[in-house]
N, C-alpha and C. Protein backbone atom coordinates (compact mmCIF):
# COMPACT_ATOMS: atom_id res chain seq x y z
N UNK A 1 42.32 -7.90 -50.14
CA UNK A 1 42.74 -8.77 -51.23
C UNK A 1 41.86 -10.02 -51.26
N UNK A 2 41.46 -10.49 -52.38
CA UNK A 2 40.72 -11.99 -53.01
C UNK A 2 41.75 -12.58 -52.65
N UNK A 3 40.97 -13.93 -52.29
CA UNK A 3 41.80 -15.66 -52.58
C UNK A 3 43.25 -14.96 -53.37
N UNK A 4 42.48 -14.87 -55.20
CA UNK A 4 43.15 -14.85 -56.02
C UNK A 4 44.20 -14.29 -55.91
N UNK A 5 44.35 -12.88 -55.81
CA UNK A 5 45.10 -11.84 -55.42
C UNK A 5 46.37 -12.38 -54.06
N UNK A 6 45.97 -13.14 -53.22
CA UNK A 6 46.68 -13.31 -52.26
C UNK A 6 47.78 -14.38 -52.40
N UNK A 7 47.45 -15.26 -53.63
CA UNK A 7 48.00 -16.66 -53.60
C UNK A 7 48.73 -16.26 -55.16
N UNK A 8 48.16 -15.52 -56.15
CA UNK A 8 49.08 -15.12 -56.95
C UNK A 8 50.07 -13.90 -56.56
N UNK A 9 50.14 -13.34 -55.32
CA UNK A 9 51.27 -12.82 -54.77
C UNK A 9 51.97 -13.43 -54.16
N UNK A 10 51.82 -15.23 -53.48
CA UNK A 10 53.18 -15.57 -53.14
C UNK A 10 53.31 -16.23 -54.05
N UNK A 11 52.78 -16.81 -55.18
CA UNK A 11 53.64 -17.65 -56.30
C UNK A 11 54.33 -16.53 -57.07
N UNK A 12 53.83 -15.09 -57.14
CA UNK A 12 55.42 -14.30 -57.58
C UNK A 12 56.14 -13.78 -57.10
N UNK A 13 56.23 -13.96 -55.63
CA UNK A 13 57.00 -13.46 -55.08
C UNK A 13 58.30 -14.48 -54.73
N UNK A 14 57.28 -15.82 -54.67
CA UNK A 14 58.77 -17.06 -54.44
C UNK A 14 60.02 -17.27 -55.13
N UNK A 15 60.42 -16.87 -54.45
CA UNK A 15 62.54 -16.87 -55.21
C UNK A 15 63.34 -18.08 -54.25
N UNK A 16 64.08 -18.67 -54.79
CA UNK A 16 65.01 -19.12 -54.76
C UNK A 16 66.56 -18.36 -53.82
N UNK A 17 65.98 -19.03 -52.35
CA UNK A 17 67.25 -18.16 -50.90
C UNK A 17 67.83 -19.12 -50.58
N UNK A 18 69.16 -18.82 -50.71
CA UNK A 18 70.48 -19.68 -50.78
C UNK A 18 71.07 -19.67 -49.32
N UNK A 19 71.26 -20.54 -48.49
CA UNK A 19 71.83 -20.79 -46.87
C UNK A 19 72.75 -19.19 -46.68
N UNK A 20 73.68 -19.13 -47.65
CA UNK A 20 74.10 -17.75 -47.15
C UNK A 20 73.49 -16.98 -46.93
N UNK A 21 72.41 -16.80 -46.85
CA UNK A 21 71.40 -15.40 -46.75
C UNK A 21 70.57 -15.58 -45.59
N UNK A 22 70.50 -16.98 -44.99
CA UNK A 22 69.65 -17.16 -43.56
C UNK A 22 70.29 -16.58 -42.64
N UNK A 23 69.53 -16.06 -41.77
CA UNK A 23 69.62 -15.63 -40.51
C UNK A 23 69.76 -17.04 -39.29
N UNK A 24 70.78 -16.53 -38.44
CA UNK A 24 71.18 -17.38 -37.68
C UNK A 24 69.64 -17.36 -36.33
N UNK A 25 68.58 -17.96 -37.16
CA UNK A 25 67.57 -18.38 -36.24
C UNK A 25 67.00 -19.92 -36.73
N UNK A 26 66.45 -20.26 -35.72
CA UNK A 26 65.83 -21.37 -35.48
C UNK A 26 64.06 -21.33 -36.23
N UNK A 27 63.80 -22.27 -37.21
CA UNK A 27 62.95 -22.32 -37.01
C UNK A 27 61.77 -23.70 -36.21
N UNK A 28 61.06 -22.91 -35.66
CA UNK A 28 59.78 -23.87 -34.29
C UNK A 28 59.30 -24.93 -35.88
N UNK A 29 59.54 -26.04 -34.61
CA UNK A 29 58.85 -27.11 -34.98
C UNK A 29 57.58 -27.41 -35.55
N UNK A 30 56.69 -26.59 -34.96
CA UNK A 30 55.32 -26.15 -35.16
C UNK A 30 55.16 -25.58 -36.57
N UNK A 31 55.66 -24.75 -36.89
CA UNK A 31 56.15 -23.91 -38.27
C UNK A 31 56.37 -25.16 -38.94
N UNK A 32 57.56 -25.46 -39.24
CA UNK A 32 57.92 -26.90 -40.06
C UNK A 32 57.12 -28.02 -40.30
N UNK A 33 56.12 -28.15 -39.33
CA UNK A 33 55.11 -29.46 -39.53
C UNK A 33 53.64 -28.62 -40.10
N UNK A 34 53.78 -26.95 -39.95
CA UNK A 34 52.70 -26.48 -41.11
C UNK A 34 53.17 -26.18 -42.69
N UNK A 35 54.59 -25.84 -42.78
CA UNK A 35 55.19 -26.49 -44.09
C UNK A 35 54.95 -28.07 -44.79
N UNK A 36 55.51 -28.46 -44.01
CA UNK A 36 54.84 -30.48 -44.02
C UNK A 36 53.81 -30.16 -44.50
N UNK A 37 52.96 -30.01 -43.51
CA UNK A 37 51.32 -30.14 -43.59
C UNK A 37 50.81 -29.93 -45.34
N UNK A 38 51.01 -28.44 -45.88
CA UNK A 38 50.68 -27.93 -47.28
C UNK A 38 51.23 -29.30 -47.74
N UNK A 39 52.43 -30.01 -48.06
CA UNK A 39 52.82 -30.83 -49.03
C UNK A 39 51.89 -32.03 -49.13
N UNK A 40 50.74 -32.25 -48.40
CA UNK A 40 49.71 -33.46 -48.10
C UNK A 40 48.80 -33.45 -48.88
N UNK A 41 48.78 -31.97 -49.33
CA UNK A 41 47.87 -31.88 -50.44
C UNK A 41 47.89 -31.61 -51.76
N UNK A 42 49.30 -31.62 -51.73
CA UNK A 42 49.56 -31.94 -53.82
C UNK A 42 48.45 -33.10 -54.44
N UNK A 43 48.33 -33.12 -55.90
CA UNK A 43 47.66 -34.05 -56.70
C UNK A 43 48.68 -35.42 -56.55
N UNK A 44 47.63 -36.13 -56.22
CA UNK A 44 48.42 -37.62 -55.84
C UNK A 44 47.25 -38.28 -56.63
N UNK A 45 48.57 -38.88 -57.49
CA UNK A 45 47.22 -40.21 -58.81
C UNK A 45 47.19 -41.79 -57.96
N UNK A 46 45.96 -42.11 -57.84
CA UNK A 46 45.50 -43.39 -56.90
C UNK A 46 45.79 -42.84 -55.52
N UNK A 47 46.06 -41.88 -55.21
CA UNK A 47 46.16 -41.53 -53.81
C UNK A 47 47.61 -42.34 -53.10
N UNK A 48 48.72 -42.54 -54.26
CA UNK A 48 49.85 -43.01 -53.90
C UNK A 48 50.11 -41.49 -52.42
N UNK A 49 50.42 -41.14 -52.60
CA UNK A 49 50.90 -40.09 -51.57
C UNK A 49 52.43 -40.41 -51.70
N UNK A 50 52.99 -40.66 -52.75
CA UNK A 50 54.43 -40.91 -52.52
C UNK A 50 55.59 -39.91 -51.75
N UNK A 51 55.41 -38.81 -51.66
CA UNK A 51 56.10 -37.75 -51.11
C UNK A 51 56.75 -38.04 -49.43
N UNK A 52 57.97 -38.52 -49.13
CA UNK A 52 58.53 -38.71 -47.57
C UNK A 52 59.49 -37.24 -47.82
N UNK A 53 59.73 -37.45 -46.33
CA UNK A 53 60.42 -36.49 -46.12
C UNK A 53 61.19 -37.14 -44.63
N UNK A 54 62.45 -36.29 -44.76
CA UNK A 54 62.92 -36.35 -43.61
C UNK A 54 63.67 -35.19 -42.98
N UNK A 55 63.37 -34.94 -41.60
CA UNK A 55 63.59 -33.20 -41.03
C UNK A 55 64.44 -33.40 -40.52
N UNK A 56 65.84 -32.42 -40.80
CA UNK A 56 66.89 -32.36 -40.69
C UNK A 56 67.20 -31.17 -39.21
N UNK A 57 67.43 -31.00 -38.71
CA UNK A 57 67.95 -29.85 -38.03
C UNK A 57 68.72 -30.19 -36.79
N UNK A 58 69.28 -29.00 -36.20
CA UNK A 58 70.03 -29.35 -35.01
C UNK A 58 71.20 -30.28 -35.40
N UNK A 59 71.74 -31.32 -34.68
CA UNK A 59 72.94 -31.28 -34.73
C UNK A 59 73.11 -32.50 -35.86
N UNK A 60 71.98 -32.90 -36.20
CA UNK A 60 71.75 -34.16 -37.34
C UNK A 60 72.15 -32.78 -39.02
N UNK A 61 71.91 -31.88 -38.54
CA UNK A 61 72.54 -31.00 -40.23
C UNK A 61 74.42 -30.85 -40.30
N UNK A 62 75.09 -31.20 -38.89
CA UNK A 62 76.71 -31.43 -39.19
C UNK A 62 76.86 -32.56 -39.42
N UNK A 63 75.85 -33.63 -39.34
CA UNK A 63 75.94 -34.97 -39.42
C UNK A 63 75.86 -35.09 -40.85
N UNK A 64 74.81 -34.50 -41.68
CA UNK A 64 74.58 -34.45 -42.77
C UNK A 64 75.69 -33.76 -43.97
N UNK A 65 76.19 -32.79 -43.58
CA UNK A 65 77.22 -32.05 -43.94
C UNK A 65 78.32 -32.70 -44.06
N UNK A 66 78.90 -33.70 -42.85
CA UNK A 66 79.99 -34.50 -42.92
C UNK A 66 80.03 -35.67 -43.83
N UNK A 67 78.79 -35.91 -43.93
CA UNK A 67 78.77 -37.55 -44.65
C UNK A 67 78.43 -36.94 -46.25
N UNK A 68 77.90 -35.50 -46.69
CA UNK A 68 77.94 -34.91 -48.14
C UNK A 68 79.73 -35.10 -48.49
N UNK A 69 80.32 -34.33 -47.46
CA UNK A 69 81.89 -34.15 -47.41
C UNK A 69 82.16 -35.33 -47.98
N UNK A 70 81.66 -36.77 -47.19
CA UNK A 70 82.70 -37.94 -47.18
C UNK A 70 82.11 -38.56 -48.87
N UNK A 71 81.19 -37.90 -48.62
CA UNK A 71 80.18 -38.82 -50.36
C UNK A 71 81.23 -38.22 -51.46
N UNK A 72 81.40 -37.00 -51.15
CA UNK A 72 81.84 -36.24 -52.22
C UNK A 72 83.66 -36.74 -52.46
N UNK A 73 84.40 -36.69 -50.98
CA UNK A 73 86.20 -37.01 -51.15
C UNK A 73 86.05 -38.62 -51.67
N UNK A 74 85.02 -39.32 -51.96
CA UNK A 74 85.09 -40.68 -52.30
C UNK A 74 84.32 -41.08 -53.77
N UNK A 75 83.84 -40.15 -53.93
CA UNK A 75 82.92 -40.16 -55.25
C UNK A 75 84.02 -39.08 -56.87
N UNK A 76 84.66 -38.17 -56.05
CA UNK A 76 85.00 -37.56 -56.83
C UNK A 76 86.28 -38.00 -57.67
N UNK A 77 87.12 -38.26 -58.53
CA UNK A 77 88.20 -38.39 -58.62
C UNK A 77 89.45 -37.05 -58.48
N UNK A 78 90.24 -37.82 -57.81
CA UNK A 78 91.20 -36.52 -56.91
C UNK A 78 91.77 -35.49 -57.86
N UNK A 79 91.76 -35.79 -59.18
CA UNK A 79 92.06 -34.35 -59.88
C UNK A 79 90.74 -33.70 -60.24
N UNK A 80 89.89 -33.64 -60.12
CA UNK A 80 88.46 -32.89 -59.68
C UNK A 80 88.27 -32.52 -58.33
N UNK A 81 89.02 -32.82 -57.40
CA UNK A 81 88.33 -32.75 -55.92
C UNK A 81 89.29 -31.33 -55.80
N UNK A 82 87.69 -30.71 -55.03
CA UNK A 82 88.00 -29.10 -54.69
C UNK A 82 88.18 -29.34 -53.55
N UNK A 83 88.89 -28.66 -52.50
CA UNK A 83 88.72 -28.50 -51.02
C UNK A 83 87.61 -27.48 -50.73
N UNK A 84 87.55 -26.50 -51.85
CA UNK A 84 86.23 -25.64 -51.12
C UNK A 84 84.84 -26.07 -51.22
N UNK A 85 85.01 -26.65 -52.33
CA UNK A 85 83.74 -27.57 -52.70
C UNK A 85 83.24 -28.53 -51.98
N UNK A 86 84.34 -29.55 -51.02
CA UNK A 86 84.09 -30.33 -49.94
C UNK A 86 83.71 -29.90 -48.82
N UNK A 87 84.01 -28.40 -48.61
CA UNK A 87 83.80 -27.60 -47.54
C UNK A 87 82.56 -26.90 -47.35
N UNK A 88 82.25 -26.70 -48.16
CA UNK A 88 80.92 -26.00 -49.02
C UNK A 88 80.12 -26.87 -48.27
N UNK A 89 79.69 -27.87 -48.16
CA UNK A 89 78.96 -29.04 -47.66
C UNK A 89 78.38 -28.55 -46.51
N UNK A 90 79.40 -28.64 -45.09
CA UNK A 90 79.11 -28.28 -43.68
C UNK A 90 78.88 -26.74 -43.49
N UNK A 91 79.45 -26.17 -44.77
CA UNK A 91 78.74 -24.33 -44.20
C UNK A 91 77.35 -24.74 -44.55
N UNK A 92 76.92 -25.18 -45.58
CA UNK A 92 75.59 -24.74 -46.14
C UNK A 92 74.79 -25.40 -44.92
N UNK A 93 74.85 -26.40 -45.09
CA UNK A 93 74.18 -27.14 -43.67
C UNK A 93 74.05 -26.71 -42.20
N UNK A 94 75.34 -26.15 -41.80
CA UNK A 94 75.01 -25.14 -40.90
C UNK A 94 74.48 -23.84 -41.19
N UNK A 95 74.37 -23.12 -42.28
CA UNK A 95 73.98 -21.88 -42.15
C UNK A 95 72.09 -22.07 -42.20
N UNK A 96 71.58 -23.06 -42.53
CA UNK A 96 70.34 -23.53 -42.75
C UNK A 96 69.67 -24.21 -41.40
N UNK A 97 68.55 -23.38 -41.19
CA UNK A 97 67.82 -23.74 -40.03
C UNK A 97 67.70 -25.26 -39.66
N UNK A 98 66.82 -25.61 -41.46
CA UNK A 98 66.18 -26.55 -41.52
C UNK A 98 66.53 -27.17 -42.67
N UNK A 99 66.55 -28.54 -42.88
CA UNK A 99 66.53 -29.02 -44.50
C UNK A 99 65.97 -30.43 -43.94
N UNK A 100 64.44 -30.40 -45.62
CA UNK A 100 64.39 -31.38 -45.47
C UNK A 100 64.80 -32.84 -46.76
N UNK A 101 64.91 -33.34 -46.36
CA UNK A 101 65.14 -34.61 -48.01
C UNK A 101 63.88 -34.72 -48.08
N UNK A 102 63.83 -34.33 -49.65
CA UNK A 102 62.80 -34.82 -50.28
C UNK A 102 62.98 -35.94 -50.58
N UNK A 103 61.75 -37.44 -50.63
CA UNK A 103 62.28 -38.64 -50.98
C UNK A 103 60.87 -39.37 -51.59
N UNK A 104 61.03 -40.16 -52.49
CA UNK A 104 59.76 -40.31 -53.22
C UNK A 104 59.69 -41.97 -52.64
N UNK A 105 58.44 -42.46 -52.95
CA UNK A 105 57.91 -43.78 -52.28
C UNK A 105 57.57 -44.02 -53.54
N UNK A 106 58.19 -45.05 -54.18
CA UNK A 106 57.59 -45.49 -55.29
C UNK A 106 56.92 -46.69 -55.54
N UNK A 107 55.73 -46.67 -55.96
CA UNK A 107 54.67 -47.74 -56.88
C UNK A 107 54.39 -48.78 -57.93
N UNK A 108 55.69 -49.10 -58.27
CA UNK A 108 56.06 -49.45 -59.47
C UNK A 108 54.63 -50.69 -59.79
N UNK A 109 53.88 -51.01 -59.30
CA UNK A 109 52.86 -52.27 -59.17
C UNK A 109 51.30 -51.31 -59.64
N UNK A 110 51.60 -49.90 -59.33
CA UNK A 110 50.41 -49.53 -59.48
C UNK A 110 50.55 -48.18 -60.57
N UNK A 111 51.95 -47.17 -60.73
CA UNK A 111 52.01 -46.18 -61.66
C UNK A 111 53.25 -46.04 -62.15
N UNK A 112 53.59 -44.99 -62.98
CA UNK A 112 55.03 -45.35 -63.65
C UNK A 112 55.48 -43.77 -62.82
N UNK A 113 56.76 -44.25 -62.87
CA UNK A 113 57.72 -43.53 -61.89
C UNK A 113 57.67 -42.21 -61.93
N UNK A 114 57.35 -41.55 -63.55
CA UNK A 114 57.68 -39.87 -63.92
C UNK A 114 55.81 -39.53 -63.01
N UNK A 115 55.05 -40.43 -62.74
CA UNK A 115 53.64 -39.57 -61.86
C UNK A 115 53.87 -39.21 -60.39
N UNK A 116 54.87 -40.63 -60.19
CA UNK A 116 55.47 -40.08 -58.40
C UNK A 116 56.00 -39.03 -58.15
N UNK A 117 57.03 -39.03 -59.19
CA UNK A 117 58.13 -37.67 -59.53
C UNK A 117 57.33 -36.39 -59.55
N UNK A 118 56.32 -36.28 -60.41
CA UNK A 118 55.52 -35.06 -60.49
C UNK A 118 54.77 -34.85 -59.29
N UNK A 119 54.18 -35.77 -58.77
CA UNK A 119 53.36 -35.77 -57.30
C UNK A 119 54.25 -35.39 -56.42
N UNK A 120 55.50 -35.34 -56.40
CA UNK A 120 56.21 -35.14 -55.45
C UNK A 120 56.62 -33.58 -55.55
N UNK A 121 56.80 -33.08 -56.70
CA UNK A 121 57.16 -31.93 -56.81
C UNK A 121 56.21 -31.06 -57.11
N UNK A 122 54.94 -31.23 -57.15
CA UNK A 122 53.69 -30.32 -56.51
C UNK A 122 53.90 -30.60 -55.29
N UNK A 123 53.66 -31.32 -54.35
CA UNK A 123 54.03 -31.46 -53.24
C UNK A 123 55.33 -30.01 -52.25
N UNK A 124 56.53 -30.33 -52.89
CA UNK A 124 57.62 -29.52 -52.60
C UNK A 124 57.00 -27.82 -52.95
N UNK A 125 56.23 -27.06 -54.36
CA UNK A 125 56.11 -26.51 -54.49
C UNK A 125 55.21 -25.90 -53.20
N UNK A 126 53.94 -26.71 -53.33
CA UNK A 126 53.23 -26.17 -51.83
C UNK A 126 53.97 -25.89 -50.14
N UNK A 127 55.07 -26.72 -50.53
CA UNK A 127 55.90 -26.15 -49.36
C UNK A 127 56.85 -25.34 -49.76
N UNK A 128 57.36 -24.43 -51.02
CA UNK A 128 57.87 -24.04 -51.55
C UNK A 128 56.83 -22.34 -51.19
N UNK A 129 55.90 -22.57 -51.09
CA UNK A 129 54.69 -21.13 -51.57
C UNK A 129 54.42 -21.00 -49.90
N UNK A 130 54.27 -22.23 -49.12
CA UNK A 130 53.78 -22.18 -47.68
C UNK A 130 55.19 -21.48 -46.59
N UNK A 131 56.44 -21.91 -47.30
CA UNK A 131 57.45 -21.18 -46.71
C UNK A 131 57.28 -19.82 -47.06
N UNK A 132 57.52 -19.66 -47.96
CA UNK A 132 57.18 -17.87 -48.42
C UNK A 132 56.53 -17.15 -47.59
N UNK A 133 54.78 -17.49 -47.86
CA UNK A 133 54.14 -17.40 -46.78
C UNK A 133 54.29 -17.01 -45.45
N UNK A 134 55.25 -17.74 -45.01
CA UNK A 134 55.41 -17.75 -43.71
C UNK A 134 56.91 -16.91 -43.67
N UNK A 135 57.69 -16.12 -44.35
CA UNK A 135 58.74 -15.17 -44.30
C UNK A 135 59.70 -16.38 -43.90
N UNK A 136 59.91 -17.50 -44.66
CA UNK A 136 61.23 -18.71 -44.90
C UNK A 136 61.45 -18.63 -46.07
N UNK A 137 63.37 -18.18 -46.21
CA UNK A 137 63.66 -18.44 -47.55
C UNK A 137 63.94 -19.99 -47.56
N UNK A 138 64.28 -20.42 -49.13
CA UNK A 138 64.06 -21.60 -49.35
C UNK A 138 64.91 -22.14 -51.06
N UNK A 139 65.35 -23.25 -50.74
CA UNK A 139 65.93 -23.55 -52.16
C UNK A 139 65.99 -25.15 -52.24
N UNK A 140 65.34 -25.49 -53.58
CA UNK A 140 65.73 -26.99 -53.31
C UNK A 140 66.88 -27.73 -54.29
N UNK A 141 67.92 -28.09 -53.45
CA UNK A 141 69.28 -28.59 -54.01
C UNK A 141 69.38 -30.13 -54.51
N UNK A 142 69.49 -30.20 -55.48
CA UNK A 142 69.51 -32.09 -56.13
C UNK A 142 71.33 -32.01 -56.73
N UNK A 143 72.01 -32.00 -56.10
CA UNK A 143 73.33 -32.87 -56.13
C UNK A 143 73.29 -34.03 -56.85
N UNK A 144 74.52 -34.28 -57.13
CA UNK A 144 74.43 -36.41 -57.71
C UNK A 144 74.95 -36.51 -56.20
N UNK A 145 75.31 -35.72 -55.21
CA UNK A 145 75.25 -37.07 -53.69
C UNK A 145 74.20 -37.72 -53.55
N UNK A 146 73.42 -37.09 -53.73
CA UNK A 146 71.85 -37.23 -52.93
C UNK A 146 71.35 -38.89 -53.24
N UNK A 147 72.16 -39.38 -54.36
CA UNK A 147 72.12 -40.57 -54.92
C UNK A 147 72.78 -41.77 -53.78
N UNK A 148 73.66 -41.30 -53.19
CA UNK A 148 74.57 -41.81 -51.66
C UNK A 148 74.10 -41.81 -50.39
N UNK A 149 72.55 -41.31 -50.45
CA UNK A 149 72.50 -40.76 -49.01
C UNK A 149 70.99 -41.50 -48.64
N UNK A 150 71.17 -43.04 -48.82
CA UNK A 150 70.11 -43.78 -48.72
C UNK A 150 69.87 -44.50 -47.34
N UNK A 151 71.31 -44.81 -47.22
CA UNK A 151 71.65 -45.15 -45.80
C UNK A 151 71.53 -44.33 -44.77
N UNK A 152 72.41 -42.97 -44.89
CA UNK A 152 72.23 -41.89 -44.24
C UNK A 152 70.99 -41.89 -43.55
N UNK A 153 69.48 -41.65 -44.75
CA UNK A 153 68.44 -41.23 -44.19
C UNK A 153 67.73 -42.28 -43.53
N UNK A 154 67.87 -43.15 -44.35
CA UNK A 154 66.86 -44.69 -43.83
C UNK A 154 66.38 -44.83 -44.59
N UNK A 155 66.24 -44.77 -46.10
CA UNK A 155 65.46 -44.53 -47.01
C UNK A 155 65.35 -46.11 -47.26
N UNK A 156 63.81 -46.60 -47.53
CA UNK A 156 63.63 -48.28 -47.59
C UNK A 156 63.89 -48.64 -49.17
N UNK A 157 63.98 -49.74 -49.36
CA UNK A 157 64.16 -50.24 -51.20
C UNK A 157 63.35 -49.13 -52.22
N UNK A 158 62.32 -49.00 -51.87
CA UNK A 158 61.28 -48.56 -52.98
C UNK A 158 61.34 -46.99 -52.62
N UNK A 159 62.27 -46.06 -52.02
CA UNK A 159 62.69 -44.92 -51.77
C UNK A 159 63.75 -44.41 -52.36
N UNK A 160 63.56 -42.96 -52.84
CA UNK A 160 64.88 -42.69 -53.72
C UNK A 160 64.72 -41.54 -53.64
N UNK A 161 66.27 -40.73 -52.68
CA UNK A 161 66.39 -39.20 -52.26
C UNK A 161 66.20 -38.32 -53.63
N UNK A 162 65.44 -37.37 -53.78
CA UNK A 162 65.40 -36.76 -54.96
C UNK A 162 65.70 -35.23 -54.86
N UNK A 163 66.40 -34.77 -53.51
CA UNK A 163 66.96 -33.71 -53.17
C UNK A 163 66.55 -32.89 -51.72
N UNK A 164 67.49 -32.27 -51.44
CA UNK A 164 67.29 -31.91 -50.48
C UNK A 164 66.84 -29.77 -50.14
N UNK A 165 66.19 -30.22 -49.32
CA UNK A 165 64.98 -28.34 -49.03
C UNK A 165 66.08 -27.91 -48.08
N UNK A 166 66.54 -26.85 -48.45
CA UNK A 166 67.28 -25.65 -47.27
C UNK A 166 66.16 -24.56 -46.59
N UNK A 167 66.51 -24.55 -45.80
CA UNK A 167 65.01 -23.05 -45.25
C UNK A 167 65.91 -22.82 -44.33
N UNK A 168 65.09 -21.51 -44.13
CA UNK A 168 65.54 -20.47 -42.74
C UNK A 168 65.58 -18.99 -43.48
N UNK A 169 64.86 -18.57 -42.01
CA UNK A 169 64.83 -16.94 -42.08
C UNK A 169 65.82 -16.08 -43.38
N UNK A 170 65.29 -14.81 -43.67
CA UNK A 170 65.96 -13.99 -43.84
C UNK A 170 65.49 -12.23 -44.25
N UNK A 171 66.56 -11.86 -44.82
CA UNK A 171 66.17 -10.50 -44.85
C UNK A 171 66.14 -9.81 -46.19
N UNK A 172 66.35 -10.84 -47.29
CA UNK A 172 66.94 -10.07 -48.46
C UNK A 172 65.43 -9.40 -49.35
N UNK A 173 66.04 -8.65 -49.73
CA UNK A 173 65.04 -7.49 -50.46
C UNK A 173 64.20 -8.73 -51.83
N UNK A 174 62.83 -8.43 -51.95
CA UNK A 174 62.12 -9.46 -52.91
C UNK A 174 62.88 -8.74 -53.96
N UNK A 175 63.14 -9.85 -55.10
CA UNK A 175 63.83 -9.79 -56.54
C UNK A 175 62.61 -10.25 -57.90
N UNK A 176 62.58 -9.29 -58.70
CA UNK A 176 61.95 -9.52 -59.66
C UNK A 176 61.85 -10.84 -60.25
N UNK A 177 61.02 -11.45 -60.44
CA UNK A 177 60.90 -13.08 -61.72
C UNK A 177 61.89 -12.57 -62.76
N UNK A 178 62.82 -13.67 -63.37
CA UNK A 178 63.35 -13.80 -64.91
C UNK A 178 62.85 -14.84 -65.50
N UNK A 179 61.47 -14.48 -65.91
CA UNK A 179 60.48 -14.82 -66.81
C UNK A 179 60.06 -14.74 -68.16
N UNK A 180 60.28 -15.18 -69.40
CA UNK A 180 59.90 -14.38 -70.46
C UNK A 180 58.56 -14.88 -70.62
N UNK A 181 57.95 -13.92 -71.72
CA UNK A 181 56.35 -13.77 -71.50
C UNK A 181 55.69 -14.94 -71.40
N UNK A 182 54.91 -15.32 -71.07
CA UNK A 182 53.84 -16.46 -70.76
C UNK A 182 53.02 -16.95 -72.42
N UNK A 183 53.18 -15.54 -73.06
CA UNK A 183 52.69 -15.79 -74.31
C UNK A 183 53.37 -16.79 -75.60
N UNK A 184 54.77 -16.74 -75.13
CA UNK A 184 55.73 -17.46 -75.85
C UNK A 184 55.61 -19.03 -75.60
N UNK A 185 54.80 -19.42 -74.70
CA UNK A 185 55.10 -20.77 -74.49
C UNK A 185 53.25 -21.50 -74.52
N UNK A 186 52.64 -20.44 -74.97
CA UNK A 186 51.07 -21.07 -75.52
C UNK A 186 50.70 -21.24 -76.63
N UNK A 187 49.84 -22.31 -77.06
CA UNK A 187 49.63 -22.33 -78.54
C UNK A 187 48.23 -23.28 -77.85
N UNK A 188 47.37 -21.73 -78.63
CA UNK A 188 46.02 -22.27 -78.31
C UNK A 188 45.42 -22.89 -79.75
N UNK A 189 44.33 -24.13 -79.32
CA UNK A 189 43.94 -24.84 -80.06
C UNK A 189 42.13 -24.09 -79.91
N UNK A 190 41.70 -24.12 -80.89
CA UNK A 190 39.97 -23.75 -80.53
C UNK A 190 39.26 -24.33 -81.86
């Protein structure tokens, strides 16, 4: 297989793997900081590099789980509040190896906010294609908690959680793209 051939088979093969479907393994540190690594090289305008992250695992993901719980029994009003929905929180977190918060560093002195935003999510995608790669499913979850969880992470003034990466192993059979044609959404100019 070409370059080509190799890299347009994991951008169609990348799907969207939900914590229920991980396998109760660990993933090495080493692994996770070559996930990291790909996100260093998204398009960054002025070389902001706005893209943080913070690596979740081990016993800091019940930590995380508990304080989604507490965001959520305090954010919600009590005739909306699910118990499974509050609960939902600490499975997902435990069933997930790894998660990291995505969190953007913003520039406001040097670019306008929607270039960080985009820099950041080329960023996620390359770790989105580098998990694949590497046989990690993967999904990235943006909640309105994620808006609560500034303290949580450490996130400084000019930081703002913009969702959080689930990963970890699994086994599920690759699923076709629900794509409609590529042709529907071009309009060439010549």
């Amino acid at each position: 297989m070409n370059e080509y051939e190799v890299i347009t088979n994991i951008i169609e093969r990348r799907r969207s793997v939900f914590p229920a479907s991980y396998l109760p393994k660990d993933i090495e540190e080493t692994t996770i900081a070559k996930v990291l690594a790909a996100a260093n090289y998204a398009p960054t305008h002025k070389l902001t590099q706005p893209w943080r992250f913070v690596v979740i695992t081990g016993e800091a993901k019940a930590k995380l789980g508990a304080e989604l719980g507490r965001i959520y029994r305090e954010t919600v009003p009590e005739a909306k509040f699910l118990q499974k929905k509050h609960d939902s929180f600490a499975e997902k977190t435990a069933q997930a190896a790894c998660i990291l918060a995505i969190n953007i560093q913003f520039h406001p002195d040097q670019l306008p906010a929607w270039e960080e935003i985009a820099s950041t999510a080329c960023a996620v995608q390359n770790i989105a294609l580098t998990a694949e790669s590497l046989g990690i499913g993967a999904y990235w979850s943006s909640p309105p908690l994620i808006d609560h969880l500034d303290q949580f992470l450490g996130l400084s003034a000019d930081e703002k959680c913009y969702g959080l990466f689930y990963m970890g192993y699994h086994e599920e059979a690759p699923r076709k793209a629900n794509r409609t044609p590529m042709e529907e959404k071009i309009k060439w100019m010549k």
